[in-house]
Protein backbone atom coordinates (compact mmCIF):
# COMPACT_ATOMS: atom_id res chain seq x y z
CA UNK A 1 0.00 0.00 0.00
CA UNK A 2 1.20 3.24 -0.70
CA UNK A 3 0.94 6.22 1.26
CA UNK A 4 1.67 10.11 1.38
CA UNK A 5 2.27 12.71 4.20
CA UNK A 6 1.65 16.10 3.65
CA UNK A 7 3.24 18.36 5.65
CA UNK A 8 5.37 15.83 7.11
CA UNK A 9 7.73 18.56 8.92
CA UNK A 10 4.93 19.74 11.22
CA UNK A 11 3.24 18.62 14.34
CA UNK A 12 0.60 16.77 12.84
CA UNK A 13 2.79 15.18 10.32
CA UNK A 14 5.30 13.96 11.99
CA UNK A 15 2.92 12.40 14.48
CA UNK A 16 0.79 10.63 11.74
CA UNK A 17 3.89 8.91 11.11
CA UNK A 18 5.06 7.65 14.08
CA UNK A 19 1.45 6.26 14.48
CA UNK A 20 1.61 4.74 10.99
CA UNK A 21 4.48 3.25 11.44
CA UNK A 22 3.24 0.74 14.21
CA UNK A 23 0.91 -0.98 12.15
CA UNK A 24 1.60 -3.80 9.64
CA UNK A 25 -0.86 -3.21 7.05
CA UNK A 26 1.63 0.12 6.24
CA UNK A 27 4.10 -2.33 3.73
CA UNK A 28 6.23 0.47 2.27
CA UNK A 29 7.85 3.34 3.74
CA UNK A 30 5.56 6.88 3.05
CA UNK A 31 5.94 9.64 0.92
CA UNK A 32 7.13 12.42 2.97
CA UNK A 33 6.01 15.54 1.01
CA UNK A 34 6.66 19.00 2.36
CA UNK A 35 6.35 22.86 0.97
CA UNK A 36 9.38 23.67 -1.50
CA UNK A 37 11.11 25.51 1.77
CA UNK A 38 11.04 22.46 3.85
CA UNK A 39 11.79 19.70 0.86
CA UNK A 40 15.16 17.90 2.13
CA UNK A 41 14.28 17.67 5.93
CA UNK A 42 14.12 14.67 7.55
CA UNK A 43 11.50 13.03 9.73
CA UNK A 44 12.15 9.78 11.58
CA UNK A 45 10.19 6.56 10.62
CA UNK A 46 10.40 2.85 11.90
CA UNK A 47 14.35 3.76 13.42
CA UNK A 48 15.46 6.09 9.68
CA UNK A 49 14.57 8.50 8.04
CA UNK A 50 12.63 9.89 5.49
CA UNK A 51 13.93 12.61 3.11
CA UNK A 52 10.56 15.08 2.69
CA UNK A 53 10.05 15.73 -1.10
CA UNK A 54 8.55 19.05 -2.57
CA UNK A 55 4.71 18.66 -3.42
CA UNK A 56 3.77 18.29 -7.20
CA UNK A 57 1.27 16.70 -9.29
CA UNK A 58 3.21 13.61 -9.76
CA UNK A 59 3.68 12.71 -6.16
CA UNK A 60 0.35 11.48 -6.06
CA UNK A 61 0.46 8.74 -8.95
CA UNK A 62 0.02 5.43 -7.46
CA UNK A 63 -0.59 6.67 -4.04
CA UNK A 64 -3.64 4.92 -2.35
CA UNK A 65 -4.03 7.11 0.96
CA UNK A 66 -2.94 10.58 1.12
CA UNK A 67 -2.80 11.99 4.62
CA UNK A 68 -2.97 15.87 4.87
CA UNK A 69 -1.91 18.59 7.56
CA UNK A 70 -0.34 21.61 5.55
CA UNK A 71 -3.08 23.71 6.12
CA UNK A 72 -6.21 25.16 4.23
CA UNK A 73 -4.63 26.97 1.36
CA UNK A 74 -2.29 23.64 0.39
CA UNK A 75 -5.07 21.46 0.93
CA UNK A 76 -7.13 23.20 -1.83
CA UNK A 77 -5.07 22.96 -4.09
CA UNK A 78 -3.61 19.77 -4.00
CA UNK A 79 -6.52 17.35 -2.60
CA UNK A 80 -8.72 17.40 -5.94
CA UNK A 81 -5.36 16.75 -7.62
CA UNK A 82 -4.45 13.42 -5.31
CA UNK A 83 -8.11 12.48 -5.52
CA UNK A 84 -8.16 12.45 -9.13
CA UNK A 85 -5.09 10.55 -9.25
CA UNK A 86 -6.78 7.77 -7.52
CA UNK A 87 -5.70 8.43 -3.68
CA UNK A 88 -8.06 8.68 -0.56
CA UNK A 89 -7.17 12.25 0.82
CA UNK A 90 -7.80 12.68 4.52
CA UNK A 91 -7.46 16.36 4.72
CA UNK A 92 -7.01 17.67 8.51
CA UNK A 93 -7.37 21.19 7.49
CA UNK A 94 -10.80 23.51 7.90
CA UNK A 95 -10.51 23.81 3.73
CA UNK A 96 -13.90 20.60 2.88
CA UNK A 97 -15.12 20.48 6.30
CA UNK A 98 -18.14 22.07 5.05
CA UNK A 99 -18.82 20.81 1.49
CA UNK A 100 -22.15 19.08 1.77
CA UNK A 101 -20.58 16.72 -0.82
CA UNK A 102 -17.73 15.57 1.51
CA UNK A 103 -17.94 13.44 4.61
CA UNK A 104 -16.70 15.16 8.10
CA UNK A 105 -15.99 11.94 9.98
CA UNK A 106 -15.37 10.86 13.32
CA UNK A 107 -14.99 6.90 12.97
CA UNK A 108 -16.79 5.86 16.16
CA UNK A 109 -19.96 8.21 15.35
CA UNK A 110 -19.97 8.23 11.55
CA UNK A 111 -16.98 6.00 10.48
CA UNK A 112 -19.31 4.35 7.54
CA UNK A 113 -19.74 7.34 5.45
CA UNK A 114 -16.02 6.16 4.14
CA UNK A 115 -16.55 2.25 3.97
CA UNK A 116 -15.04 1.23 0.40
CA UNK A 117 -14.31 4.73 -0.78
CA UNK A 118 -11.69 3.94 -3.67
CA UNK A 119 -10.47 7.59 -4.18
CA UNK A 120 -11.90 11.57 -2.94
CA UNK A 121 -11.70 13.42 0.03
CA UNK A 122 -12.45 13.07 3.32
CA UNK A 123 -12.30 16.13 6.22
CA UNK A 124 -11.15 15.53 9.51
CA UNK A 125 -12.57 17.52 12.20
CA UNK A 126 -11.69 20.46 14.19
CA UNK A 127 -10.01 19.39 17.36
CA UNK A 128 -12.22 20.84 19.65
CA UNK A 129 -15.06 19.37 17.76
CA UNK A 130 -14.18 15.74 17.78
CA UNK A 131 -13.76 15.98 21.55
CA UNK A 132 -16.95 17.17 22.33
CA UNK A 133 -18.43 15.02 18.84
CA UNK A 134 -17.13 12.11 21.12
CA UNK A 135 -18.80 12.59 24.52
CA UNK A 136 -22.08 13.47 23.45
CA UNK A 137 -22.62 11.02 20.93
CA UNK A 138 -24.07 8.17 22.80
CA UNK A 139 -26.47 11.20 24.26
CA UNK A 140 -27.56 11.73 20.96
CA UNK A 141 -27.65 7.76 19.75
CA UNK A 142 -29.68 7.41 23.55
CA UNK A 143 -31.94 10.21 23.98
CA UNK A 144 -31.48 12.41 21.03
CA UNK A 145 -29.71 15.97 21.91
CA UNK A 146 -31.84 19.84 21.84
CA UNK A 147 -28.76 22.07 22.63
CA UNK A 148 -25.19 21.69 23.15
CA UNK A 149 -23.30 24.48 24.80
CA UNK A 150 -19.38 24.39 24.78
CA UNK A 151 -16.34 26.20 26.52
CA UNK A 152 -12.70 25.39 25.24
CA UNK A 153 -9.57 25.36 26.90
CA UNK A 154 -7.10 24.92 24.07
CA UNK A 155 -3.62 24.32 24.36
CA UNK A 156 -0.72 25.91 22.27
CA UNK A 157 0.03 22.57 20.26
CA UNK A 158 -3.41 22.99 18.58
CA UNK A 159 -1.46 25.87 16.62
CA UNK A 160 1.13 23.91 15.87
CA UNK A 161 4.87 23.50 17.05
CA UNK A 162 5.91 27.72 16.78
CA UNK A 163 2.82 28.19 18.90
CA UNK A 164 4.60 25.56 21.47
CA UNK A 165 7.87 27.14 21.23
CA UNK A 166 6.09 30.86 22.21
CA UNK A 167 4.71 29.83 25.37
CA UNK A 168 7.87 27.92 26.18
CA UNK A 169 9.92 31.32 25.66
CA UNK A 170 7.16 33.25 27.33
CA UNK A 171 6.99 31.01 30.64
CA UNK A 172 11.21 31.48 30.69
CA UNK A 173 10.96 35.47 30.89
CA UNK A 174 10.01 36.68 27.49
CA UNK A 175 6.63 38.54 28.28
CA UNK A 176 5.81 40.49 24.89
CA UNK A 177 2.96 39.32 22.52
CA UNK A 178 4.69 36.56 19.69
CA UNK A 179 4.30 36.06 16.61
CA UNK A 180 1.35 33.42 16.66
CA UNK A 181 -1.30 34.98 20.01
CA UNK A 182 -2.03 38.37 19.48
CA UNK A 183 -1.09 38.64 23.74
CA UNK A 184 1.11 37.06 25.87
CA UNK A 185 0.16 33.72 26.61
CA UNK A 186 2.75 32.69 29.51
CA UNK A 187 -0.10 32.93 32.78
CA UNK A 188 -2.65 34.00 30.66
CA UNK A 189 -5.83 33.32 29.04
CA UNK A 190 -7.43 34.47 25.43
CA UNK A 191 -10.75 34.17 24.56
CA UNK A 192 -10.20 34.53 21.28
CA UNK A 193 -9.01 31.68 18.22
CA UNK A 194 -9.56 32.57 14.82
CA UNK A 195 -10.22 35.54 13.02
CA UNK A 196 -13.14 37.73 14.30
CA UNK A 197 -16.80 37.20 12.70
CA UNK A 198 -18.89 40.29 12.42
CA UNK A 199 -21.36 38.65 15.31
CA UNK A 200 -18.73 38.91 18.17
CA UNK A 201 -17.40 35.41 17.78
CA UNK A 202 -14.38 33.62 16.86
CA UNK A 203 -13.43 31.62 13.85
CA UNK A 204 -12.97 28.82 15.94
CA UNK A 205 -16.01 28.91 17.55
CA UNK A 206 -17.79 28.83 14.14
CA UNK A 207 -16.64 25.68 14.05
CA UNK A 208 -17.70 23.88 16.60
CA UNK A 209 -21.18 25.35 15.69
CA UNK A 210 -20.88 23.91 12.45
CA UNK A 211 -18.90 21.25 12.47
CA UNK A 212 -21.01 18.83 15.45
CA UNK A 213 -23.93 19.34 13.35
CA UNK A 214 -22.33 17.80 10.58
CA UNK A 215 -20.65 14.98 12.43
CA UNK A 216 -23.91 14.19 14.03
CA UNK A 217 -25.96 14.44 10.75
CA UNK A 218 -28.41 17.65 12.81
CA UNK A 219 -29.33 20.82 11.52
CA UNK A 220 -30.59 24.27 13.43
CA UNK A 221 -32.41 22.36 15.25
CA UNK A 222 -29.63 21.57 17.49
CA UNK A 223 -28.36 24.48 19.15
CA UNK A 224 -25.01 25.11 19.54
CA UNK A 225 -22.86 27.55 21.19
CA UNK A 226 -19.45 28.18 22.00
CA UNK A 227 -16.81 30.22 23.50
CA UNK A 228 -13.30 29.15 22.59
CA UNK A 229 -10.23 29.87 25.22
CA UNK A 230 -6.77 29.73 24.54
CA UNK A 231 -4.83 28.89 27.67
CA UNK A 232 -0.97 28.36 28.54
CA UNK A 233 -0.94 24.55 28.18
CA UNK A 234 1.25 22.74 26.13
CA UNK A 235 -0.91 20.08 25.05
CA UNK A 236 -4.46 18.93 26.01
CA UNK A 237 -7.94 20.53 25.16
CA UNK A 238 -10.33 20.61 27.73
CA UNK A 239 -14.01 21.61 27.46
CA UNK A 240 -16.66 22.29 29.99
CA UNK A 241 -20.08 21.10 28.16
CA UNK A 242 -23.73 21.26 29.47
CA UNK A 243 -25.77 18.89 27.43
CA UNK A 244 -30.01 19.03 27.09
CA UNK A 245 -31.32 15.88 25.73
CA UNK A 246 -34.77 15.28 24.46
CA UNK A 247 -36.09 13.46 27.24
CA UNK A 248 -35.01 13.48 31.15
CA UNK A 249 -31.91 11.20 31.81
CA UNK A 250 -29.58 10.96 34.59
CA UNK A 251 -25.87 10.81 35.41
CA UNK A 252 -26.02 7.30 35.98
CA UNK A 253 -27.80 6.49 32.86
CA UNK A 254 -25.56 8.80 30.80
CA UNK A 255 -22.01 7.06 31.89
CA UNK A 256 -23.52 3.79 31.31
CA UNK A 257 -24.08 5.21 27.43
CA UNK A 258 -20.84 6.94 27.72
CA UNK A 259 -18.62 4.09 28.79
CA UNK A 260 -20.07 1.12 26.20
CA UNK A 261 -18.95 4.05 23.68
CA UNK A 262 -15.40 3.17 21.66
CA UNK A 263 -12.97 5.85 22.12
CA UNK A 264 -14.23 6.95 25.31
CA UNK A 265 -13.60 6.80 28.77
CA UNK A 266 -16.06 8.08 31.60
CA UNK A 267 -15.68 8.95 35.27
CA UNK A 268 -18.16 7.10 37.34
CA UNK A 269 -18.11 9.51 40.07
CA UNK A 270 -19.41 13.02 39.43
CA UNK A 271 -16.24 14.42 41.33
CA UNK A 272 -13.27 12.70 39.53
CA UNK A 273 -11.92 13.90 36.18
CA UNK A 274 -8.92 14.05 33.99
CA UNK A 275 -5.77 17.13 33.30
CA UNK A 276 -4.26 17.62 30.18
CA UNK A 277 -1.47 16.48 31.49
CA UNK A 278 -2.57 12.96 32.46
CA UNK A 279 -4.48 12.78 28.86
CA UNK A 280 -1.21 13.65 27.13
CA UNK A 281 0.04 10.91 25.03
CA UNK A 282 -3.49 8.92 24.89
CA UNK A 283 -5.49 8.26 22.09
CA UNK A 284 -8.81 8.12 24.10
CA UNK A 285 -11.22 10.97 24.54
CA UNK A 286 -11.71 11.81 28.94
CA UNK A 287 -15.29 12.42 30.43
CA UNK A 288 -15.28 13.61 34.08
CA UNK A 289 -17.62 15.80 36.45
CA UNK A 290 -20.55 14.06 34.50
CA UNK A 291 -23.49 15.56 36.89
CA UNK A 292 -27.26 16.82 36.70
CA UNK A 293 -27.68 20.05 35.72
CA UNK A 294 -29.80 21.37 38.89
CA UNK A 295 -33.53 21.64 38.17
CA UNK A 296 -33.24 20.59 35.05
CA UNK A 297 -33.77 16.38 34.67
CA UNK A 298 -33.09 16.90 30.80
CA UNK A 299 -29.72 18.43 31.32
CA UNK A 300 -26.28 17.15 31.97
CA UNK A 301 -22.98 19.07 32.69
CA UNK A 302 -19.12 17.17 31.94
CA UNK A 303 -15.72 17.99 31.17
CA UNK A 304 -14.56 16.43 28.84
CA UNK A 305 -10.63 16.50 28.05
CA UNK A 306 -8.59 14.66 25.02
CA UNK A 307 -4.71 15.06 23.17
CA UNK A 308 -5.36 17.26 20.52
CA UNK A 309 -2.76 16.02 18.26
CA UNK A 310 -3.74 12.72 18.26
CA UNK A 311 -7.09 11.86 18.58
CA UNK A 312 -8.28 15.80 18.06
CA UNK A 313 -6.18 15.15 14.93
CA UNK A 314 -3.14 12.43 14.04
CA UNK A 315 -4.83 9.52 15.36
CA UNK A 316 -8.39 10.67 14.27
CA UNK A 317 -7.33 10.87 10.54
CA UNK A 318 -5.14 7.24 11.24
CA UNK A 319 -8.87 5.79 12.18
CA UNK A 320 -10.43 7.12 8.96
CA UNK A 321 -7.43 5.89 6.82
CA UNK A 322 -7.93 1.80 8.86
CA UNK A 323 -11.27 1.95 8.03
CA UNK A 324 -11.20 3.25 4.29
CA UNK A 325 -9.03 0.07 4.09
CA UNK A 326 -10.68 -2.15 6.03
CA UNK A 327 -8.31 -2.46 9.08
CA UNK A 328 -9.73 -2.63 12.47
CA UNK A 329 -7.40 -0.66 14.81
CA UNK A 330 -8.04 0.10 18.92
């Protein structure tokens, strides 16, 4: 089987390999492809190297799986080109999230949109999203969902390794606004990811708004909000989510529907929940503080936490790749 990286240098890249290169079903070393500034790096697979190559039009021929993280603008242009060359593009930008024509898939809630796809595109979610996609799923699948209302705590990974390296030089003394938050970060908070939308909200709060819908095949009538917070963590998003189903359920109902659910892990008792830090490095998506929202038997409040390179991103487009071929992986 043949496979491509795009945007192997970065983050997300790099990680996708390390993940791919555990399983057997990936026969042949990848195509590392990279922008024309960062052709000629190296990234490490199964105890090597690979040399990154410069994106063109004939990278794709004869590539079966394309796996992309170079951003919106790359992804554009070079997805309908892979596609047509016969690949399965698993795009991790924002770019198709919203083309009605292309599937926005989390495997455990919607994984058979891309069962024997041969070739075209598939989006991977927003991080955030997925996270939140993840715990109230089995709500939805149980009791059906009326409003889902979200705040993020997003850590500096989810914009990428520069965004890393800013809070690190922040936190040792270096207090000025960077290049990548428009404020210091270091023992801060932002309430603001994205560009700004003419109704008061961010970019990346648009997307959460948009994006579960898709994933859980609603429309308006599922409300949705969000307010997205940047916060000076490494890795790890977290999210504080109240939940109103369609009928009266409790806690104890809730993490029975929770925990039978892949991918997820629930904390029985309504005090106990998971860090960022103790999520870091897991592929599983963290549900803690699950409790009744007072006087309301409908409603249910959680935090959930995950690792938003892999399963907010790496690992999440690794599922969709084992399942357009067939492979069942944990």
């Amino acid at each position: 089987m043949r496979i491509a990286v795009l945007g192997a240098t970065g983050l997300v890249g790099r990680t996708m390999l390390k993940l791919l290169e555990s399983f057997a079903w990936v026969d042949a070393p990848p195509l590392a492809l990279a922008s024309p500034r960062s052709a000629g790096q190296r990234v490490p697979w199964r105890g090597g190297e690979l040399t990154c190559r410069a994106v063109d039009a004939a990278c794709f021929a004869g590539v079966d799986l394309a796996l992309f993280s170079a951003g919106g603008g790359p992804s554009r242009e070079w997805a309908p080109v892979a596609a047509a060359a016969g690949a399965v593009v698993i795009d991790n930008s924002s770019a198709w999230r919203q083309d009605p024509d292309i599937a926005l898939v989390v495997p455990e809630i919607n994984g058979r949109l891309v069962d024997g796809m041969r070739a075209g595109i598939i989006a991977n979610p927003n991080c955030s999203t997925i996270q939140v996609a993840q715990a109230v799923a089995p709500l939805e699948r149980a009791w059906g969902l009326d409003a889902v209302h979200v705040t993020t705590f997003q850590a500096e990974s989810g914009a990428g390794q520069k965004a890393v390296a800013e809070l690190a030089r922040q936190s040792a003394g270096e207090l000025p606004a960077g290049n990548i938050f428009p404020r210091p970060i270091a023992g801060n908070v932002i309430p603001a990811i994205g560009a700004a939308l003419d109704d008061g909200s961010y970019e990346e709060e648009a997307k959460v708004l948009r994006e579960l819908r898709k994933i859980l095949g609603r429309d308006e009538s599922l409300k949705v909000t969000c307010t997205a917070v940047r916060v000076p963590v490494a890795n790890g998003h977290s999210a504080a989510v109240r939940v109103v189903c369609a009928s009266p359920v409790t806690p104890v109902q809730a993490c029975a529907a929770m925990a039978a659910w892949p991918g997820l892990e629930v904390a029985a008792d309504p005090c106990d929940y998971a860090t960022p830090r103790e999520i870091d490095g897991r592929n599983i998506v963290h549900v803690g503080r699950l409790r009744q929202d007072p006087g309301d038997p409908q409603a249910l409040l959680c935090w959930v936490v995950a690792d938003n390179v892999l399963k907010g991103a790496a690992w999440n487009a690794v599922q969709i790749a084992a399942r357009v071929v067939g492979k069942d992986i944990a």
